[in-house]
PDB file of N, CA and C in Angstrom:
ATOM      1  N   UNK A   1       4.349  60.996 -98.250  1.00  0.00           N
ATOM      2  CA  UNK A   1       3.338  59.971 -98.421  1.00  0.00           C
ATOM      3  C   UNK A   1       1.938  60.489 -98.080  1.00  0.00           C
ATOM      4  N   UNK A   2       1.556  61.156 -97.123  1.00  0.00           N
ATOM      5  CA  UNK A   2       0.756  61.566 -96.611  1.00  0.00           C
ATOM      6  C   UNK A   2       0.439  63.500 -96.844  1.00  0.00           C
ATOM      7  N   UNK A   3      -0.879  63.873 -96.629  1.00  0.00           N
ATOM      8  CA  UNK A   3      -0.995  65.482 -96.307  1.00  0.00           C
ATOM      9  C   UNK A   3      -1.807  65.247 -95.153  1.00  0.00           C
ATOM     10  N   UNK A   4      -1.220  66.163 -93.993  1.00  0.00           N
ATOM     11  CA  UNK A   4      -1.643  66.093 -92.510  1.00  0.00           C
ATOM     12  C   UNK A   4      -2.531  67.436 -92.531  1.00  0.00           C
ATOM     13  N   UNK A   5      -3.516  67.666 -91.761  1.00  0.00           N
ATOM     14  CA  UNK A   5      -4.107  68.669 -91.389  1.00  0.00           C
ATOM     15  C   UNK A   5      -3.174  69.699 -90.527  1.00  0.00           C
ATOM     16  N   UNK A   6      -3.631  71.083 -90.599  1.00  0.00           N
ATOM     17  CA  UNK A   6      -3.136  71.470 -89.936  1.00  0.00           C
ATOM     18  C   UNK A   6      -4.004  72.513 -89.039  1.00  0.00           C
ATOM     19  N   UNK A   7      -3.646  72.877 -87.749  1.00  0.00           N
ATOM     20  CA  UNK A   7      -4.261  74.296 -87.088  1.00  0.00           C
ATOM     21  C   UNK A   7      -4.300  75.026 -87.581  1.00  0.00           C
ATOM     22  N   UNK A   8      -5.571  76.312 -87.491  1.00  0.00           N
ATOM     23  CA  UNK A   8      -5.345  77.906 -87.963  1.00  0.00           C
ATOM     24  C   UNK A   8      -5.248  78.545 -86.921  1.00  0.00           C
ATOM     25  N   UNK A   9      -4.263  79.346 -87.478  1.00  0.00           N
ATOM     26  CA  UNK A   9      -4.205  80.617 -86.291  1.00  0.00           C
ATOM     27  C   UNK A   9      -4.961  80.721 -85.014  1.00  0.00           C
ATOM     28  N   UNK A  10      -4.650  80.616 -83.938  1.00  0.00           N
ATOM     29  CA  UNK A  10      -5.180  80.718 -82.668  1.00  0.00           C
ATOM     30  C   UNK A  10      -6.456  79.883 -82.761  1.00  0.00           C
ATOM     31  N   UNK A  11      -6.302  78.809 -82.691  1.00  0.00           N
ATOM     32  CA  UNK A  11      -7.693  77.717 -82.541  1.00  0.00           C
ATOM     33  C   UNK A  11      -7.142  76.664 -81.660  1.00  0.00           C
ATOM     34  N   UNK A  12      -7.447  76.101 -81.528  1.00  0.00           N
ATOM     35  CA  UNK A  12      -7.120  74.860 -80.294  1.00  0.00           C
ATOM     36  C   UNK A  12      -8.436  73.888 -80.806  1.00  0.00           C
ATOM     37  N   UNK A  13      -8.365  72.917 -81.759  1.00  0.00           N
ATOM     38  CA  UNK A  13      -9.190  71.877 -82.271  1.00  0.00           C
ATOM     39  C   UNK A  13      -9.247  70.814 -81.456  1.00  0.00           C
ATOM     40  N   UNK A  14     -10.377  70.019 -81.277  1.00  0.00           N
ATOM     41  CA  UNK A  14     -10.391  69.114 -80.177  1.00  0.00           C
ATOM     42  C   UNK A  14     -10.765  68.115 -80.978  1.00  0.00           C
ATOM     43  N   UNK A  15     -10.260  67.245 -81.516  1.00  0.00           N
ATOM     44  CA  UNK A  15     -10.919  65.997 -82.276  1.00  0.00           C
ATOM     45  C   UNK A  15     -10.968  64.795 -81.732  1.00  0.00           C
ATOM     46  N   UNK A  16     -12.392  64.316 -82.514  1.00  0.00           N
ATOM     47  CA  UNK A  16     -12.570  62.943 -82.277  1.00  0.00           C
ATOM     48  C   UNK A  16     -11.800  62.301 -83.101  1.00  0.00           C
ATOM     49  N   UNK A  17     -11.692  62.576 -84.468  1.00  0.00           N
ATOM     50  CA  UNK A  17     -11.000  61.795 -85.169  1.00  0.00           C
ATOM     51  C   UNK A  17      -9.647  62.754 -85.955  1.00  0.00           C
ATOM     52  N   UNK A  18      -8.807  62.046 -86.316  1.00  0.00           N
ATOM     53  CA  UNK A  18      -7.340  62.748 -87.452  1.00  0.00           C
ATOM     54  C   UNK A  18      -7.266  62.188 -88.709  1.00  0.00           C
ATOM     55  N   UNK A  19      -7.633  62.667 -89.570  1.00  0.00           N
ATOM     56  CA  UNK A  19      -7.446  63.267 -90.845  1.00  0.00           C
ATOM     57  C   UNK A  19      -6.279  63.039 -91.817  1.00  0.00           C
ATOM     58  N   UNK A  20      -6.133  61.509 -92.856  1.00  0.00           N
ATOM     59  CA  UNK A  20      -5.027  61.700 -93.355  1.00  0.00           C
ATOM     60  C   UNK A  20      -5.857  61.516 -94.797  1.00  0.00           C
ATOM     61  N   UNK A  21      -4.578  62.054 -95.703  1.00  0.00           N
ATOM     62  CA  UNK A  21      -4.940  62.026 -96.951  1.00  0.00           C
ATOM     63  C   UNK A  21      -3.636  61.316 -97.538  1.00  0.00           C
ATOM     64  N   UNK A  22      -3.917  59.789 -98.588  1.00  0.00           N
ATOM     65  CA  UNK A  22      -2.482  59.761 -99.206  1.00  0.00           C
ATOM     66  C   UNK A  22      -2.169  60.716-100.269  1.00  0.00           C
ATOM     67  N   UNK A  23      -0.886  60.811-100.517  1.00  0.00           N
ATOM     68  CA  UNK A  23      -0.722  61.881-101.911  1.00  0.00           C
ATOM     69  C   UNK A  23      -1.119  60.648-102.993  1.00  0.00           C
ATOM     70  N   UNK A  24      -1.025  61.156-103.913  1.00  0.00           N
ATOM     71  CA  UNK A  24      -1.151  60.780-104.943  1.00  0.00           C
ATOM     72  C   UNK A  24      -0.611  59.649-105.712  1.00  0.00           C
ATOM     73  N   UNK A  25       0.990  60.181-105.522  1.00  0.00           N
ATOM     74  CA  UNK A  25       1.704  59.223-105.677  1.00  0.00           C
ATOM     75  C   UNK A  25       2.316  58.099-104.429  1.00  0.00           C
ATOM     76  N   UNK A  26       1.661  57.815-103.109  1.00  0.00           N
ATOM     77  CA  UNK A  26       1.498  57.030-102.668  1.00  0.00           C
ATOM     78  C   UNK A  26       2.176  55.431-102.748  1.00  0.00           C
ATOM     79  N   UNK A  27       2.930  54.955-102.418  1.00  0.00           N
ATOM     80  CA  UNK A  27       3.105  53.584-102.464  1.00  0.00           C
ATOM     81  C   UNK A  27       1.522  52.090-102.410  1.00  0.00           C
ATOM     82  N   UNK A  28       0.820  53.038-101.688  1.00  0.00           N
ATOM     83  CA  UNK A  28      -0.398  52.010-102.345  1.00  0.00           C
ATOM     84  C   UNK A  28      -1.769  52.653-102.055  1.00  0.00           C
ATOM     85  N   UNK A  29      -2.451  52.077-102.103  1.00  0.00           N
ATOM     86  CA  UNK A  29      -4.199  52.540-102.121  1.00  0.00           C
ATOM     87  C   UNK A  29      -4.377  52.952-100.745  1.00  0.00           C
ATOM     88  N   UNK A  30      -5.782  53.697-100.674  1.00  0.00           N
ATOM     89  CA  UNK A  30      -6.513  53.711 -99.511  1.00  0.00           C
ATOM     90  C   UNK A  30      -6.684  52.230 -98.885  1.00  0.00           C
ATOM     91  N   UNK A  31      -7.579  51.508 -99.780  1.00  0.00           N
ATOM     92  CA  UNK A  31      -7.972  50.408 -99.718  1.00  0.00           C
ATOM     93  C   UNK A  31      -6.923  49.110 -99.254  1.00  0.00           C
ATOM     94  N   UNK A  32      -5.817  49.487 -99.461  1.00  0.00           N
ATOM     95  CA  UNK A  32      -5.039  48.288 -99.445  1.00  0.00           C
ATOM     96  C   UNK A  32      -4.449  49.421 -97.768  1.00  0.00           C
ATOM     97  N   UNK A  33      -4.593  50.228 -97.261  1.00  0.00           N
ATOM     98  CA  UNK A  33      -3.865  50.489 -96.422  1.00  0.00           C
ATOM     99  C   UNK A  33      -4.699  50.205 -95.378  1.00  0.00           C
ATOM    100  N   UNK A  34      -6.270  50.919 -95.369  1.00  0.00           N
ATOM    101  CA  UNK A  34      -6.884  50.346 -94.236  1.00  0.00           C
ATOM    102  C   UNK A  34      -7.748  49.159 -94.328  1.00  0.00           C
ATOM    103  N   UNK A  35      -7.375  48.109 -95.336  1.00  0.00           N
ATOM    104  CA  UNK A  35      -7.819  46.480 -94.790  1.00  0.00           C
ATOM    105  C   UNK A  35      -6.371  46.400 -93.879  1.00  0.00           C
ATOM    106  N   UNK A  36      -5.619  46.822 -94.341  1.00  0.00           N
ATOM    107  CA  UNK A  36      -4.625  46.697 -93.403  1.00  0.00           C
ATOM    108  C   UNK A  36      -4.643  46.929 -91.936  1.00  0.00           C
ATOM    109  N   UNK A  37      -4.719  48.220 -91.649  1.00  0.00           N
ATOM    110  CA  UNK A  37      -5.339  48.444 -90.774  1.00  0.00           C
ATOM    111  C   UNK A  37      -6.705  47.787 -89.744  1.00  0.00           C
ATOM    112  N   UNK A  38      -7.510  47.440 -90.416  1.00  0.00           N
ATOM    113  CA  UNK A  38      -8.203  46.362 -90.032  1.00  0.00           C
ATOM    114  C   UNK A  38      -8.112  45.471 -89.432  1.00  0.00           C
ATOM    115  N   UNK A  39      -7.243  44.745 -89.827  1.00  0.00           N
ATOM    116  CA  UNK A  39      -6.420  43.646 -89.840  1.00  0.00           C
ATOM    117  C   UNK A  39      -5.834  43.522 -88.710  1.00  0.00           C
ATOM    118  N   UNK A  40      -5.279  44.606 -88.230  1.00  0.00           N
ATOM    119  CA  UNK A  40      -4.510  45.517 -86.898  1.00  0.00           C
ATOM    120  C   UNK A  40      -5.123  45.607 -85.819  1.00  0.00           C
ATOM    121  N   UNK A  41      -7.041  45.508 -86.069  1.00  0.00           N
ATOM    122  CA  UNK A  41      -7.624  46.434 -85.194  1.00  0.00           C
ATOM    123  C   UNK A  41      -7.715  47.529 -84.827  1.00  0.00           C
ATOM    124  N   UNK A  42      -7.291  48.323 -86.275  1.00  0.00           N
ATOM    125  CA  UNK A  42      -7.401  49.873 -85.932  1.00  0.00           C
ATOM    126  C   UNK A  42      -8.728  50.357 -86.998  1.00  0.00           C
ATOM    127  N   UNK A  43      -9.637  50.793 -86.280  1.00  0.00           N
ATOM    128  CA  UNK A  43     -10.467  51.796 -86.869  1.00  0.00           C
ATOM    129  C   UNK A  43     -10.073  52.641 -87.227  1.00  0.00           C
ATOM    130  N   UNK A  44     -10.853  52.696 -88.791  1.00  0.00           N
ATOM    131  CA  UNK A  44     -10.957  53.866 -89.462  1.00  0.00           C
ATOM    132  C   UNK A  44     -12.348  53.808 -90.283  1.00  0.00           C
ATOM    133  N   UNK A  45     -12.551  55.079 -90.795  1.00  0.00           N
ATOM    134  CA  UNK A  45     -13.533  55.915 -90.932  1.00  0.00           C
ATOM    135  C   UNK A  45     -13.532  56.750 -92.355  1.00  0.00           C
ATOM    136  N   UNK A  46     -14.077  56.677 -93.078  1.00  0.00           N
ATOM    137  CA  UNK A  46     -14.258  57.391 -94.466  1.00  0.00           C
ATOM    138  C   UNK A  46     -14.636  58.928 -94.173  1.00  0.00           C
ATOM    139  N   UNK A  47     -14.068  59.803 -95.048  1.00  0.00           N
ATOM    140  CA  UNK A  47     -14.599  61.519 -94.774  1.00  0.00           C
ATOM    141  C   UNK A  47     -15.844  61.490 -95.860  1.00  0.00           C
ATOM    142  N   UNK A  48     -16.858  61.634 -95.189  1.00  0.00           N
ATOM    143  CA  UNK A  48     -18.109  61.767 -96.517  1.00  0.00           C
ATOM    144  C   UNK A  48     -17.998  63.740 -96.405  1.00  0.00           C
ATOM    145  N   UNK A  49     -17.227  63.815 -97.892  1.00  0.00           N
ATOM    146  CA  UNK A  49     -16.910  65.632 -98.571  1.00  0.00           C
ATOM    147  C   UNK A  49     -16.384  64.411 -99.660  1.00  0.00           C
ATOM    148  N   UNK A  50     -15.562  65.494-100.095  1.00  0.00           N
ATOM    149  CA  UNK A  50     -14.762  65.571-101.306  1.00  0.00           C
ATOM    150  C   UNK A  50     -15.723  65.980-102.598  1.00  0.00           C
ATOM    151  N   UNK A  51     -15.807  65.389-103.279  1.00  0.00           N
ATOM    152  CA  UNK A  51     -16.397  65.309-104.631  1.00  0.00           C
ATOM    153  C   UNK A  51     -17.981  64.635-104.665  1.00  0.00           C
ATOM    154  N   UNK A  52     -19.072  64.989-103.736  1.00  0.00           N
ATOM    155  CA  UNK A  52     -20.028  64.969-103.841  1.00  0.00           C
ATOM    156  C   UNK A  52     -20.914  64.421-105.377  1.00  0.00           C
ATOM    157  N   UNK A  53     -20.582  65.152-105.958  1.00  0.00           N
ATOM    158  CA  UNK A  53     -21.068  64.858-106.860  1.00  0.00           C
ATOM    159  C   UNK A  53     -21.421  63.435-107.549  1.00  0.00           C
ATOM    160  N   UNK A  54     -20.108  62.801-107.216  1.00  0.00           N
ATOM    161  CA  UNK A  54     -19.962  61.408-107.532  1.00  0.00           C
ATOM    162  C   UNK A  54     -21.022  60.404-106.261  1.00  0.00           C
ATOM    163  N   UNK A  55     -21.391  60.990-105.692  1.00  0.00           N
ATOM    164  CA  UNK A  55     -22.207  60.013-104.672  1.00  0.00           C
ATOM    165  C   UNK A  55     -23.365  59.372-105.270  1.00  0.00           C
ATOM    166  N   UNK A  56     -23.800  58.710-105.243  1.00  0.00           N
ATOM    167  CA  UNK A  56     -24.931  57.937-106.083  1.00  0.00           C
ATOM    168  C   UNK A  56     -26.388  58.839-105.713  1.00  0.00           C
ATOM    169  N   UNK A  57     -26.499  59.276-104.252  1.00  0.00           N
ATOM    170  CA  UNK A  57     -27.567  60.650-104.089  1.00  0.00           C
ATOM    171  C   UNK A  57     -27.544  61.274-105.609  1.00  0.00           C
ATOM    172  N   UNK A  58     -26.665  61.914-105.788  1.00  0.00           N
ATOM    173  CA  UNK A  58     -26.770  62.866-106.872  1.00  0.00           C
ATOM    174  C   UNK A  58     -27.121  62.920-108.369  1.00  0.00           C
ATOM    175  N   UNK A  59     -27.077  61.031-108.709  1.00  0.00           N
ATOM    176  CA  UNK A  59     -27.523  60.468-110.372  1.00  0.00           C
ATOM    177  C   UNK A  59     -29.089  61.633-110.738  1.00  0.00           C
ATOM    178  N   UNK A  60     -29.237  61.328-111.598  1.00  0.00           N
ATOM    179  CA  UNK A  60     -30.271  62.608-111.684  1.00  0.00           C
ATOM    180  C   UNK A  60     -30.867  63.598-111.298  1.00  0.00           C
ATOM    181  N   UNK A  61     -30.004  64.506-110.307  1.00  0.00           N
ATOM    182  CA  UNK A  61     -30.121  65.615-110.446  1.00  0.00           C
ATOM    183  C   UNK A  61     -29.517  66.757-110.503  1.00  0.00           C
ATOM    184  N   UNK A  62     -29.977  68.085-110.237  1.00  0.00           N
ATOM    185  CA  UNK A  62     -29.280  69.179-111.243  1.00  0.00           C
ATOM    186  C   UNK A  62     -28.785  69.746-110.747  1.00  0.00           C
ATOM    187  N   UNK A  63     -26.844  69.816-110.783  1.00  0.00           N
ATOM    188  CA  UNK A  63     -26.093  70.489-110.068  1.00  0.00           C
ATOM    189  C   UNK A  63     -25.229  71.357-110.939  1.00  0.00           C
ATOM    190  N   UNK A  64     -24.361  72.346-110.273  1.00  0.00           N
ATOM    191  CA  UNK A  64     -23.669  73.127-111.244  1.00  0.00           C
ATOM    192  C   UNK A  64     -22.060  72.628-110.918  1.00  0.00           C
ATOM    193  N   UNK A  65     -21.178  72.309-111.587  1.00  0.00           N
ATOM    194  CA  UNK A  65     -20.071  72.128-110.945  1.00  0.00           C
ATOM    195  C   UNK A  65     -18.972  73.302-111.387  1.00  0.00           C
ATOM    196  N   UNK A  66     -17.952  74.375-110.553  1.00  0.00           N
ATOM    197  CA  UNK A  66     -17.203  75.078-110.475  1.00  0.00           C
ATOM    198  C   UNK A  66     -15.127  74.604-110.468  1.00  0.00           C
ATOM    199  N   UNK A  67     -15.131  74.319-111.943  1.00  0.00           N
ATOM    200  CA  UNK A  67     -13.338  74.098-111.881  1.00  0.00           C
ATOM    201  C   UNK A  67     -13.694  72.373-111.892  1.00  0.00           C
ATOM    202  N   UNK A  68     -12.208  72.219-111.929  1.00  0.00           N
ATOM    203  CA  UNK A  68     -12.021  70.423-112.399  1.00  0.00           C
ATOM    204  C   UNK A  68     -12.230  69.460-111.274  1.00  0.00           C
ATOM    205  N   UNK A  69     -12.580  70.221-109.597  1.00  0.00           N
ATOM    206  CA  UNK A  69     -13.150  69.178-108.747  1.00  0.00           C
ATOM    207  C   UNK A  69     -11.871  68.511-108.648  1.00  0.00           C
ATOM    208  N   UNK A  70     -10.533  68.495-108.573  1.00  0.00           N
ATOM    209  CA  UNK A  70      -9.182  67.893-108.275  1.00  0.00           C
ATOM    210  C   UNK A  70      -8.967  67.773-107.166  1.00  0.00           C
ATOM    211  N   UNK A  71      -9.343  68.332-105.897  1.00  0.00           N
ATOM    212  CA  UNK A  71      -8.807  68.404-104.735  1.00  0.00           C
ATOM    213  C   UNK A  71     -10.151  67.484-104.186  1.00  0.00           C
ATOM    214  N   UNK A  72     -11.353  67.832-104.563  1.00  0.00           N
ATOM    215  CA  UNK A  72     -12.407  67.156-103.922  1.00  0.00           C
ATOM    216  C   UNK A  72     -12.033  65.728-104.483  1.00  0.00           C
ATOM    217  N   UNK A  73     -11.534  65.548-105.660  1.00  0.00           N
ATOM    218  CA  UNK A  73     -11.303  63.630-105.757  1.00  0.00           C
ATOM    219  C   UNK A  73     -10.978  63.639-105.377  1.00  0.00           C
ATOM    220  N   UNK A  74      -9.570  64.193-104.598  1.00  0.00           N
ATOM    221  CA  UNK A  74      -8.367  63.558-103.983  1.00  0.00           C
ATOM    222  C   UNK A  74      -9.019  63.129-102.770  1.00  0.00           C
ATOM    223  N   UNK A  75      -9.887  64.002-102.055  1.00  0.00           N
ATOM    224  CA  UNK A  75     -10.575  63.541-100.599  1.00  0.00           C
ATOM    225  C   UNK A  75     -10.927  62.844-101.116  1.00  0.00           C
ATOM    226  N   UNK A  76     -11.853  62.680-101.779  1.00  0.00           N
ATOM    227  CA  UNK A  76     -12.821  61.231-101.843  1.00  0.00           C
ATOM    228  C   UNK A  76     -11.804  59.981-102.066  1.00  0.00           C
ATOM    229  N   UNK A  77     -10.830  60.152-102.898  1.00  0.00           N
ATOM    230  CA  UNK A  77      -9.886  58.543-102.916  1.00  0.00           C
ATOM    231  C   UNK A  77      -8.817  58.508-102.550  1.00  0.00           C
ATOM    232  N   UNK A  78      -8.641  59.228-101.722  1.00  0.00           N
ATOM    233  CA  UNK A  78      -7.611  59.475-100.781  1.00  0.00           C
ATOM    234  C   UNK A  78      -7.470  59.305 -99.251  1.00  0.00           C
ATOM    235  N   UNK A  79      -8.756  60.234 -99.001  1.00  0.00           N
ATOM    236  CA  UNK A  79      -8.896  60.846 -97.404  1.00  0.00           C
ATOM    237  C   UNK A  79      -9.642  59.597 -96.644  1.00  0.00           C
ATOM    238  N   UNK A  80      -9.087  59.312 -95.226  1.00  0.00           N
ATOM    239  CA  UNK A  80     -10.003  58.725 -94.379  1.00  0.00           C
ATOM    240  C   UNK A  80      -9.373  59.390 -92.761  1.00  0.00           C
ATOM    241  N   UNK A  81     -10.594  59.183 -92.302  1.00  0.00           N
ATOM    242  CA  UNK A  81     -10.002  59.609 -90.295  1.00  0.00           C
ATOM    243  C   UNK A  81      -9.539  58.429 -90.031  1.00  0.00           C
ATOM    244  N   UNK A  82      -8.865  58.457 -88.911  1.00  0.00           N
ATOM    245  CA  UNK A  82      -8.385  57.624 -87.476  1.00  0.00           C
ATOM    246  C   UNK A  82      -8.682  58.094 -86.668  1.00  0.00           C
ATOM    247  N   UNK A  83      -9.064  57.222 -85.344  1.00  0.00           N
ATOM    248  CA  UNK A  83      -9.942  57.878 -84.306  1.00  0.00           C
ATOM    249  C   UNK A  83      -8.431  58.563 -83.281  1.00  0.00           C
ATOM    250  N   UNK A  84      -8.903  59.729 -82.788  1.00  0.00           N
ATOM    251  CA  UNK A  84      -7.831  59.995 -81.609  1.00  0.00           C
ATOM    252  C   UNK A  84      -8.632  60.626 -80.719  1.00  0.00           C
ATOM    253  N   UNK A  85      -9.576  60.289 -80.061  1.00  0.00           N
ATOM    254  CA  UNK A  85     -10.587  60.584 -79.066  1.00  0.00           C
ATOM    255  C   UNK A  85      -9.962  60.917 -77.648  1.00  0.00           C
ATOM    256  N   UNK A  86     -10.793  60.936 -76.714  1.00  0.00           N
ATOM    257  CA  UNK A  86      -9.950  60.804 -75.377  1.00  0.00           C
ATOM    258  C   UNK A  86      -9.621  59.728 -74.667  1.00  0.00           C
ATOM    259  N   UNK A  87     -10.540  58.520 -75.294  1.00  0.00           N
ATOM    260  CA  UNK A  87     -10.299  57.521 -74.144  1.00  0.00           C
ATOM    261  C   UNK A  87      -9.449  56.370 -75.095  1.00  0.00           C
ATOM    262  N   UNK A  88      -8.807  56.939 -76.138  1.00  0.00           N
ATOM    263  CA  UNK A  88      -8.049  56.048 -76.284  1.00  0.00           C
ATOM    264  C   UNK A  88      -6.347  56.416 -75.922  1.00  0.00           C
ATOM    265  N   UNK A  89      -5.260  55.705 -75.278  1.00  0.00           N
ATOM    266  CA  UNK A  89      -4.574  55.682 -74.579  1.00  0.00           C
ATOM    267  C   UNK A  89      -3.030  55.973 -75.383  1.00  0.00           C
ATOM    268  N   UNK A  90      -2.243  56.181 -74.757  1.00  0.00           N
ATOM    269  CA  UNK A  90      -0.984  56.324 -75.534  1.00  0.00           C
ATOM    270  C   UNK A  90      -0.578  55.236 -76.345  1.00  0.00           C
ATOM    271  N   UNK A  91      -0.657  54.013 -75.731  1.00  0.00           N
ATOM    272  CA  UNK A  91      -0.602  53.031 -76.250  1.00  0.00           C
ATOM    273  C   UNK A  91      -1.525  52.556 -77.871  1.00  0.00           C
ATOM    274  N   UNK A  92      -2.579  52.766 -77.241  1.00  0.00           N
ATOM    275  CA  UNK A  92      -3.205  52.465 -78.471  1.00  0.00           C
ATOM    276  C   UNK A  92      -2.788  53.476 -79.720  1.00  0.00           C
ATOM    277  N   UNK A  93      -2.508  54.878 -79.214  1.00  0.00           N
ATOM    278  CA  UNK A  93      -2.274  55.580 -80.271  1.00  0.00           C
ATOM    279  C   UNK A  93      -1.156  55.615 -80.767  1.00  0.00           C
ATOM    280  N   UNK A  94      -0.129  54.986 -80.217  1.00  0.00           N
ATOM    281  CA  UNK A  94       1.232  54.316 -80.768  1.00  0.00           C
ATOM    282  C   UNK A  94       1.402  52.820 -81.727  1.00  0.00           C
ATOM    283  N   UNK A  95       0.753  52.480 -81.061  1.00  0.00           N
ATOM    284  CA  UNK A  95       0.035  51.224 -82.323  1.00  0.00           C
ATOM    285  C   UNK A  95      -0.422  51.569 -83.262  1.00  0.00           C
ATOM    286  N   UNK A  96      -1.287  52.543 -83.516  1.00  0.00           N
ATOM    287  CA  UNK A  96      -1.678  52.730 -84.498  1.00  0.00           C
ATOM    288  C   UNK A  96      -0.776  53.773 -85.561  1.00  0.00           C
ATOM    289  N   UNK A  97       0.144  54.098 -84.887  1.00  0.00           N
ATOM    290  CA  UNK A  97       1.119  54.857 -85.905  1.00  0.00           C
ATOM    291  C   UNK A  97       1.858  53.786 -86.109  1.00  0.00           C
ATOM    292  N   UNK A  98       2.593  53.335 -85.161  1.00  0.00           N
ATOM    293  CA  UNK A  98       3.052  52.266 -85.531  1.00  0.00           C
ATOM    294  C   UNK A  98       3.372  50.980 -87.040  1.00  0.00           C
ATOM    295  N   UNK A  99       1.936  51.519 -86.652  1.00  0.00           N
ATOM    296  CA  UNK A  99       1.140  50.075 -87.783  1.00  0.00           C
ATOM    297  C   UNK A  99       0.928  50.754 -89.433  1.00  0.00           C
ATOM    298  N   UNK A 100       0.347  52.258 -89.451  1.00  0.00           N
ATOM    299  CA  UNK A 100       0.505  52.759 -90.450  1.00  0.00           C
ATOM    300  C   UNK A 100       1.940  53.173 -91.242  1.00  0.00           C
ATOM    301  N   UNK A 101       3.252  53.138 -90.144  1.00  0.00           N
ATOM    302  CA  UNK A 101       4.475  53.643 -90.568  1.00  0.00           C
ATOM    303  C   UNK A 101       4.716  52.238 -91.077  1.00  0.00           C
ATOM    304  N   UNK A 102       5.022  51.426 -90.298  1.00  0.00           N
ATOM    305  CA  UNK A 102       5.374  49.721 -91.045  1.00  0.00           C
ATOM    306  C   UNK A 102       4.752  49.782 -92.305  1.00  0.00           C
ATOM    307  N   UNK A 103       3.268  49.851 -92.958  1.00  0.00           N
ATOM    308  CA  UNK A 103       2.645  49.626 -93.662  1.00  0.00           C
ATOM    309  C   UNK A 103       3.295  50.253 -95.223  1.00  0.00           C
ATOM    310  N   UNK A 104       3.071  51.874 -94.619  1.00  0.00           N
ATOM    311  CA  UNK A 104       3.902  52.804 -95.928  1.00  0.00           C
ATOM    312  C   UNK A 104       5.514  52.460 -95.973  1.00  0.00           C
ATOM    313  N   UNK A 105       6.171  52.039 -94.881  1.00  0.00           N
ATOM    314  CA  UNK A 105       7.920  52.058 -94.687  1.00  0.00           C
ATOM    315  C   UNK A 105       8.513  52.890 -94.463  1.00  0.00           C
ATOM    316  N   UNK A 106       8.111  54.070 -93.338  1.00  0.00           N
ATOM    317  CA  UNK A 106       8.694  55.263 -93.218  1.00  0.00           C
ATOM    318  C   UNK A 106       8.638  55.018 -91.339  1.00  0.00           C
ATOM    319  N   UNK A 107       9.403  56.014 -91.031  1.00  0.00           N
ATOM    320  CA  UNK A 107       9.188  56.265 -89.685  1.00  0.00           C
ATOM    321  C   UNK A 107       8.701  57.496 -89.518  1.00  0.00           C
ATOM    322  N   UNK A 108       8.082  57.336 -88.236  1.00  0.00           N
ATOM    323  CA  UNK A 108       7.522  58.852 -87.654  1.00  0.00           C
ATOM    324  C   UNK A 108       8.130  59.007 -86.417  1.00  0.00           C
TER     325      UNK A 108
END
């Protein structure tokens, strides 16, 4: 359902926020997952990348684009963060999986 980020080689990443992307074929939208979420009281957060191009900044002016831009849509209508900061608690961060596994119908 999902593509998770992953570590590179010897790094130790400290995030504010985690990074999901639905696949493609997905059981439902971005949109329909985090009003959901919402709904929950779980914040989330849009990744501004992907496919630039499409941003309304960019209507008239002059860019070059390289290959079919497939992976950058997918961020853009796909990708959003969830916060996993420090001061939020086990709890909260169990709720919030929680709430996204109910949503898709899978367990984690």
């Amino acid at each position: 359902m999902t593509i998770l980020p992953q570590a590179t080689p010897d790094s130790e990443p400290s995030s504010f926020g985690f990074l999901i992307t639905l696949r493609e074929n997905a059981p439902c939208s971005r949109v329909d997952l985090l009003r959901y979420l919402d709904q929950h009281k779980i914040g989330t957060r849009l990744l501004f990348a992907g496919n630039v191009t499409r941003q309304p900044y960019m209507n008239g002016r002059e860019f070059r684009v390289s290959g079919d831009l497939a992976v950058a849509n997918a961020i853009t209508e796909r990708s959003f963060w969830i916060g996993v900061y420090p001061g939020l608690t086990t709890e909260m961060l169990d709720h919030a999986a929680d709430k996204i596994s109910e949503f898709l119908g899978v367990g984690f």
